[in-house]
PDB file of N, CA and C in Angstrom:
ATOM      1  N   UNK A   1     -16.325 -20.924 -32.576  1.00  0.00           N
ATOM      2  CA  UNK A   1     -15.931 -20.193 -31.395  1.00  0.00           C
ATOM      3  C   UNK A   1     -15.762 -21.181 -30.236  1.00  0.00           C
ATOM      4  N   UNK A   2     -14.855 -22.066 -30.476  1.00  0.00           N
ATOM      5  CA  UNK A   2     -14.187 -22.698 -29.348  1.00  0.00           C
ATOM      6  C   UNK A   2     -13.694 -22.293 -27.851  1.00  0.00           C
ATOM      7  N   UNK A   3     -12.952 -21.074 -28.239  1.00  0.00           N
ATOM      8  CA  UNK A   3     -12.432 -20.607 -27.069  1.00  0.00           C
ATOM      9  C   UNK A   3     -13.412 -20.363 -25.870  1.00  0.00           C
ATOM     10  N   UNK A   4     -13.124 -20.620 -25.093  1.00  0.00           N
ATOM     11  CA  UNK A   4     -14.473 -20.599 -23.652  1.00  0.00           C
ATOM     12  C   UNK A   4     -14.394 -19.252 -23.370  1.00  0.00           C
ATOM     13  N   UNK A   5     -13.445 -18.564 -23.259  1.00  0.00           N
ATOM     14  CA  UNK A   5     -12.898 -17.700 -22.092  1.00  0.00           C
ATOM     15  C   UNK A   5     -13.714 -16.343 -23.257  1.00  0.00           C
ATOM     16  N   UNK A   6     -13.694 -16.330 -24.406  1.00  0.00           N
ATOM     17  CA  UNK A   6     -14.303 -15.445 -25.135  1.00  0.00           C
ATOM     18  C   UNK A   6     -15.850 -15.902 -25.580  1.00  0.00           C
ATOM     19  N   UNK A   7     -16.615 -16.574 -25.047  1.00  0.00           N
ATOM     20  CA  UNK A   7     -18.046 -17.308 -25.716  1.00  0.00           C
ATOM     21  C   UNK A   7     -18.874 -16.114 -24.319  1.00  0.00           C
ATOM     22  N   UNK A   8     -19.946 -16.093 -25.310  1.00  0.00           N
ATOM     23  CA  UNK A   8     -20.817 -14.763 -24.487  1.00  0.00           C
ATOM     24  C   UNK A   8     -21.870 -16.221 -23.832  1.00  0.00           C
ATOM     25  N   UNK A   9     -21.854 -16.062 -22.259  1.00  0.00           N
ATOM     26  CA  UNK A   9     -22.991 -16.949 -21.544  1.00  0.00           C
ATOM     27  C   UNK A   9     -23.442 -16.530 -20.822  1.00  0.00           C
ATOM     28  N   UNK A  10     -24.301 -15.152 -20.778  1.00  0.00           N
ATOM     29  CA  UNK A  10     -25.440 -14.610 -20.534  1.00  0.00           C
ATOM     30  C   UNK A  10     -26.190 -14.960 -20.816  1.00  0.00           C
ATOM     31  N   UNK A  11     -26.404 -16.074 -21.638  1.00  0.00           N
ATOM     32  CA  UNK A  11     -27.760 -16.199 -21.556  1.00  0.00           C
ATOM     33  C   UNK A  11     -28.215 -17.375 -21.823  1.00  0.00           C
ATOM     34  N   UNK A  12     -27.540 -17.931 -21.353  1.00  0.00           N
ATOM     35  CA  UNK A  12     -27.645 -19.426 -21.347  1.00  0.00           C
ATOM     36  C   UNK A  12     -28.071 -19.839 -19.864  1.00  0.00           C
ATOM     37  N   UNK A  13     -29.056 -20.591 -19.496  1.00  0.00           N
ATOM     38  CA  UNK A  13     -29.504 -20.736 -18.191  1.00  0.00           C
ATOM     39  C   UNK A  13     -28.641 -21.652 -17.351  1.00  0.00           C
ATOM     40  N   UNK A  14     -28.849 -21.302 -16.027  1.00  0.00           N
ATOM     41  CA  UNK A  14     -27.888 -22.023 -15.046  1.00  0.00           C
ATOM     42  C   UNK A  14     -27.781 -23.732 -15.333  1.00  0.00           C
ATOM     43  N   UNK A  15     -29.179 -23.762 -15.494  1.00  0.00           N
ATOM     44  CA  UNK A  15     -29.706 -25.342 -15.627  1.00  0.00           C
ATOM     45  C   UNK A  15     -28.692 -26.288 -16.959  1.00  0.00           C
ATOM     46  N   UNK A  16     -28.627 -25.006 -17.977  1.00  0.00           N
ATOM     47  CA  UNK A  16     -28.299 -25.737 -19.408  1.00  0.00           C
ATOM     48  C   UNK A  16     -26.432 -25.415 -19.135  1.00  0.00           C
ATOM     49  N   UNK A  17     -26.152 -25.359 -18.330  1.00  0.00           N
ATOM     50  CA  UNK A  17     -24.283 -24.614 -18.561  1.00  0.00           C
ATOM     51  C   UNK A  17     -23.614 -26.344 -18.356  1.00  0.00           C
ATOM     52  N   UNK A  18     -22.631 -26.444 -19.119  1.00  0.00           N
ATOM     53  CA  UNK A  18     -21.673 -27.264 -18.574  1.00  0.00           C
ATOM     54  C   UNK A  18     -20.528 -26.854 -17.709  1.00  0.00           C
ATOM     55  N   UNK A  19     -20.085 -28.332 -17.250  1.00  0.00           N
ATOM     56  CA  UNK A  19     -19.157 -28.092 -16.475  1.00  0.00           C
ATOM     57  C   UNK A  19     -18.151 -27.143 -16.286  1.00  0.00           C
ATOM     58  N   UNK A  20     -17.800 -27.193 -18.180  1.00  0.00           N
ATOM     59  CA  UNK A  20     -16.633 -26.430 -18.161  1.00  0.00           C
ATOM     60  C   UNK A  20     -17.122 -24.884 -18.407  1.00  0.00           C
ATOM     61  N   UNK A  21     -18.014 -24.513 -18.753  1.00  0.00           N
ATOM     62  CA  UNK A  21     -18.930 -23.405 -18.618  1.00  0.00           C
ATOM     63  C   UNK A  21     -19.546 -23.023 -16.982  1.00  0.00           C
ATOM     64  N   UNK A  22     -19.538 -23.400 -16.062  1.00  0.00           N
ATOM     65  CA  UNK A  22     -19.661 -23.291 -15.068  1.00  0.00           C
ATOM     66  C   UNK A  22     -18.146 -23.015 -14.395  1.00  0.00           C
ATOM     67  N   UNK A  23     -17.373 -23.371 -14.876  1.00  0.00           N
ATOM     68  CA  UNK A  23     -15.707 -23.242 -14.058  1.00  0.00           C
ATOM     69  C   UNK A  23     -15.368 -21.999 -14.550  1.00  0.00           C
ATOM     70  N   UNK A  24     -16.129 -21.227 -16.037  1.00  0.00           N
ATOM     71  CA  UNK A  24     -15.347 -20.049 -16.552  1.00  0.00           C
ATOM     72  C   UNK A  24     -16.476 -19.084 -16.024  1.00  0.00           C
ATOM     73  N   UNK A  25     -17.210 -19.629 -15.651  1.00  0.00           N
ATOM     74  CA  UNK A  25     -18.130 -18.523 -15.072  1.00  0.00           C
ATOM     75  C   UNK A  25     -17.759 -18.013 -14.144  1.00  0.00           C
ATOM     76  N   UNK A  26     -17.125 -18.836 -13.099  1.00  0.00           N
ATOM     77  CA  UNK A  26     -16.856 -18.960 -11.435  1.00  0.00           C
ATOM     78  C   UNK A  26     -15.479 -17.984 -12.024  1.00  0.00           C
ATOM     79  N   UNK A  27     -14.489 -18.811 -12.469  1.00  0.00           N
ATOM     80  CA  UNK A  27     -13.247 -17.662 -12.741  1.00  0.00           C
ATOM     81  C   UNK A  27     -13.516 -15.715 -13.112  1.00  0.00           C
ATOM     82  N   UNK A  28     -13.933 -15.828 -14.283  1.00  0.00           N
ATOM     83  CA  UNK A  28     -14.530 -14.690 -14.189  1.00  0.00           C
ATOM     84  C   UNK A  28     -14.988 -13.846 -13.547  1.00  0.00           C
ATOM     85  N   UNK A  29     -15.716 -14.487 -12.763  1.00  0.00           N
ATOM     86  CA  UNK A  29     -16.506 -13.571 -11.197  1.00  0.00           C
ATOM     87  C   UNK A  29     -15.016 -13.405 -10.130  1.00  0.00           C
ATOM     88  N   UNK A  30     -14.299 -14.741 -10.185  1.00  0.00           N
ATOM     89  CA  UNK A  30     -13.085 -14.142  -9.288  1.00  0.00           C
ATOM     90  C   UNK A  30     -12.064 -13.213  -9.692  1.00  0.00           C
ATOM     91  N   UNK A  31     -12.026 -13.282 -11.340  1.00  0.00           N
ATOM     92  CA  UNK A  31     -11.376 -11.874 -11.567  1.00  0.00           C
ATOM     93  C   UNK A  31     -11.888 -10.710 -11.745  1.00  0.00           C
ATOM     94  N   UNK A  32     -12.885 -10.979 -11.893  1.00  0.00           N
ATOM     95  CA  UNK A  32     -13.751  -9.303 -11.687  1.00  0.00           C
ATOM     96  C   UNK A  32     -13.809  -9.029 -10.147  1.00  0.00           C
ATOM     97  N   UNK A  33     -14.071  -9.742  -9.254  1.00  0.00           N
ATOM     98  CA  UNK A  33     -13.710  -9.190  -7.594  1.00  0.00           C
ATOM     99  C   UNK A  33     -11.985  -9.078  -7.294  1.00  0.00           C
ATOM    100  N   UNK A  34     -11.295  -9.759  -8.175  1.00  0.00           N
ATOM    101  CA  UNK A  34      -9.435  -9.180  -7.797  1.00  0.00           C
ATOM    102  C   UNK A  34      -9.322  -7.690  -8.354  1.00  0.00           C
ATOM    103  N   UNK A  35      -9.999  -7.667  -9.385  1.00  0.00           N
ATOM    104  CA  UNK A  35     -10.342  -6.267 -10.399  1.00  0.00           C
ATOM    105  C   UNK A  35     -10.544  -5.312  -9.606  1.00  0.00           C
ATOM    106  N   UNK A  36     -11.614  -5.181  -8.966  1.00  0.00           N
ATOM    107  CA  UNK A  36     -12.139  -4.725  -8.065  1.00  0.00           C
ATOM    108  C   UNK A  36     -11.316  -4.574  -6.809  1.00  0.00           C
ATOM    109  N   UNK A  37     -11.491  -5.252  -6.234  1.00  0.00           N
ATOM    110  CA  UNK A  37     -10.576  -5.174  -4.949  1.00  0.00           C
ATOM    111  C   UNK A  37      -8.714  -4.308  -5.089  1.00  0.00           C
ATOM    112  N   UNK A  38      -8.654  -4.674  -5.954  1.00  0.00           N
ATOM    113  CA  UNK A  38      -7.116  -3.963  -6.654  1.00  0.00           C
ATOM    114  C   UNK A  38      -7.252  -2.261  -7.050  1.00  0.00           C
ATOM    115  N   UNK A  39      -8.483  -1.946  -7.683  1.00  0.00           N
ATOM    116  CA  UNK A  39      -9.233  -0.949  -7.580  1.00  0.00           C
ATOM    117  C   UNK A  39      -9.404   0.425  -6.438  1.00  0.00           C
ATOM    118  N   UNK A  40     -10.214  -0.505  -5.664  1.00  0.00           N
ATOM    119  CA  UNK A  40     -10.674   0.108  -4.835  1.00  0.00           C
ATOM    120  C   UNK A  40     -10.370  -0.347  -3.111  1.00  0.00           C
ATOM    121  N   UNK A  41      -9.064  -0.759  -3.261  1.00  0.00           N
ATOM    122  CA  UNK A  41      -9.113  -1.634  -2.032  1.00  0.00           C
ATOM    123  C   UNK A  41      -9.164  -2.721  -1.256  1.00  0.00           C
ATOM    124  N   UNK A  42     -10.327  -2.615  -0.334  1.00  0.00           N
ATOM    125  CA  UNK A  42     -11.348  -3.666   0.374  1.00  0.00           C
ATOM    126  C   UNK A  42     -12.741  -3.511  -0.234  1.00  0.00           C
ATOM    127  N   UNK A  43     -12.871  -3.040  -1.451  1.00  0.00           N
ATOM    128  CA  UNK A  43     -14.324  -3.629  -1.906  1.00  0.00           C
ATOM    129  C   UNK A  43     -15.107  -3.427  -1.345  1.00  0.00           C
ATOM    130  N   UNK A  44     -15.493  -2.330  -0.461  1.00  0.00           N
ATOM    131  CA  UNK A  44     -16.919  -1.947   0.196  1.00  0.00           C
ATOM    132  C   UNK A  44     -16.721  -2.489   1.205  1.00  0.00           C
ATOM    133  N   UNK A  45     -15.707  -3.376   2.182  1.00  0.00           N
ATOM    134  CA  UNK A  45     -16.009  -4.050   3.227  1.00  0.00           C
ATOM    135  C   UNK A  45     -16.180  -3.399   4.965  1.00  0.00           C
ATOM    136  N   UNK A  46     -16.375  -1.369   4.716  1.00  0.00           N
ATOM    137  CA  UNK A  46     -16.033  -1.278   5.889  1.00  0.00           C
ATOM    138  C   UNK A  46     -17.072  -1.685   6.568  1.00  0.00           C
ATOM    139  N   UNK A  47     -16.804  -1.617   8.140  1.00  0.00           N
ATOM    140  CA  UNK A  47     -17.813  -1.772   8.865  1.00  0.00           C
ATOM    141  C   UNK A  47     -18.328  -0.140   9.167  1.00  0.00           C
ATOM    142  N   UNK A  48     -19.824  -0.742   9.316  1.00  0.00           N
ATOM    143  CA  UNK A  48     -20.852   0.491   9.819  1.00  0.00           C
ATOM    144  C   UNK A  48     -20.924   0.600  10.869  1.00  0.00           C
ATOM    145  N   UNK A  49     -21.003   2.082  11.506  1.00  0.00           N
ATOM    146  CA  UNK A  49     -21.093   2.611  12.961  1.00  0.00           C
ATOM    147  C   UNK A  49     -22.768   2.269  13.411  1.00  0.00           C
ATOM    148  N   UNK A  50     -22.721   1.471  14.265  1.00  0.00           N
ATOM    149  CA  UNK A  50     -24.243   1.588  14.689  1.00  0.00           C
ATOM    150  C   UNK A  50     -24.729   2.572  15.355  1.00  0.00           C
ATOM    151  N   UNK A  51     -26.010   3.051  14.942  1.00  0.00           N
ATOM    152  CA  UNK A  51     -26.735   4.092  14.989  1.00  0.00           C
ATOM    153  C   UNK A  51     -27.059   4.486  16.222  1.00  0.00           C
ATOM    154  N   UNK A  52     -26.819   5.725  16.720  1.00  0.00           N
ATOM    155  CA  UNK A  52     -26.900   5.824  17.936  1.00  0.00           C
ATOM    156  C   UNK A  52     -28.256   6.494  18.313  1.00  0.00           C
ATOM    157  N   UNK A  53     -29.359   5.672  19.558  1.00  0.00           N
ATOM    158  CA  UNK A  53     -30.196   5.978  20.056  1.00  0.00           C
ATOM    159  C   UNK A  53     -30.687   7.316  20.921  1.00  0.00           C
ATOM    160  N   UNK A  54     -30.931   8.187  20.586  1.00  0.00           N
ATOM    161  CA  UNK A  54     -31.283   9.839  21.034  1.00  0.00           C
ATOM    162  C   UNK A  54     -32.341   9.339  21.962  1.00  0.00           C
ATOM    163  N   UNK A  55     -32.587   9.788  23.090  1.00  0.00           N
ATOM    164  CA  UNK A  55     -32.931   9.772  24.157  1.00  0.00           C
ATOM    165  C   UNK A  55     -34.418  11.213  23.927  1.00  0.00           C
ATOM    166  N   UNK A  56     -35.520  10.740  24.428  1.00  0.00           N
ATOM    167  CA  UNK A  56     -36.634  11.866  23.698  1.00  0.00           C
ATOM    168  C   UNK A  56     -36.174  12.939  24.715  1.00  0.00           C
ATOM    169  N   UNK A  57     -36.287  14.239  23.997  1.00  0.00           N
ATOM    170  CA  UNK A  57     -36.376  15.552  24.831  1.00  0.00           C
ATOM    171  C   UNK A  57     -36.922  16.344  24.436  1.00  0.00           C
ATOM    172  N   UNK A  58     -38.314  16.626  24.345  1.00  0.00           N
ATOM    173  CA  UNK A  58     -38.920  17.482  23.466  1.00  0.00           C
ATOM    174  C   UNK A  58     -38.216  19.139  23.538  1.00  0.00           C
ATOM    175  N   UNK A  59     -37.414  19.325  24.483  1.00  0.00           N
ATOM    176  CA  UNK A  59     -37.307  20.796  25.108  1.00  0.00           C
ATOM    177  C   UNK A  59     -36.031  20.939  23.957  1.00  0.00           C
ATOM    178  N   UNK A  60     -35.240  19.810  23.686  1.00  0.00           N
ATOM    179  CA  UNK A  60     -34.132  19.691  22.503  1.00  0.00           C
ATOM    180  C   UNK A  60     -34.593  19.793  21.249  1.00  0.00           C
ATOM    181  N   UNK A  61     -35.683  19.161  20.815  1.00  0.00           N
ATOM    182  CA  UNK A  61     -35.830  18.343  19.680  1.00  0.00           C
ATOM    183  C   UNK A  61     -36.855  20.334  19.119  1.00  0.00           C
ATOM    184  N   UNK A  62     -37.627  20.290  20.387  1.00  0.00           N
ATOM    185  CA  UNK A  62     -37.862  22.078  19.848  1.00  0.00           C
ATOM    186  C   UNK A  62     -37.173  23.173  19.427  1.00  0.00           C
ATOM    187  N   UNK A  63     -35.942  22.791  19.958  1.00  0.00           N
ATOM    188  CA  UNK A  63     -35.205  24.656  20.180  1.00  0.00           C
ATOM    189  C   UNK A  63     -34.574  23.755  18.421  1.00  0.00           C
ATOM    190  N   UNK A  64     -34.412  22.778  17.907  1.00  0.00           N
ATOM    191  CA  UNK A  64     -33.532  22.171  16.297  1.00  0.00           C
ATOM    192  C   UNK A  64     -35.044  23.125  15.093  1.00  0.00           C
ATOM    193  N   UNK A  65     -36.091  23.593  15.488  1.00  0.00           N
ATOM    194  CA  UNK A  65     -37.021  23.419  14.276  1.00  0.00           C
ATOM    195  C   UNK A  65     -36.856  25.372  14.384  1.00  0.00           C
TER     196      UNK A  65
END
């Protein structure tokens, strides 16, 4: 099993990978995020609304229960 692009390296540790096992790793991960991104878009990138601070009012926060 020569072929790189089909060799299972899960489980081979970071420490023990070669070079060229380290370059198909990296590829891989970039086609699984084009995968992705082609998918679904922007990939989760929206931005979040920051949370807006309520001001205490107990006379409010009573009449909600």
């Amino acid at each position: 099993m020569d072929d790189l692009s089909q060799r299972d390296l899960s489980q081979i540790a970071d420490a023990d990978l070669t070079p060229e096992e380290r370059n198909e790793l990296k590829r891989r991960f970039h086609d699984f995020v084009d995968r992705l991104r082609a998918r679904h878009g922007r990939a989760g990138t929206r931005a979040r609304k920051a949370k807006r601070v309520m001001r205490w009012n107990p006379a409010t926060f009573a009449r909600r229960r």
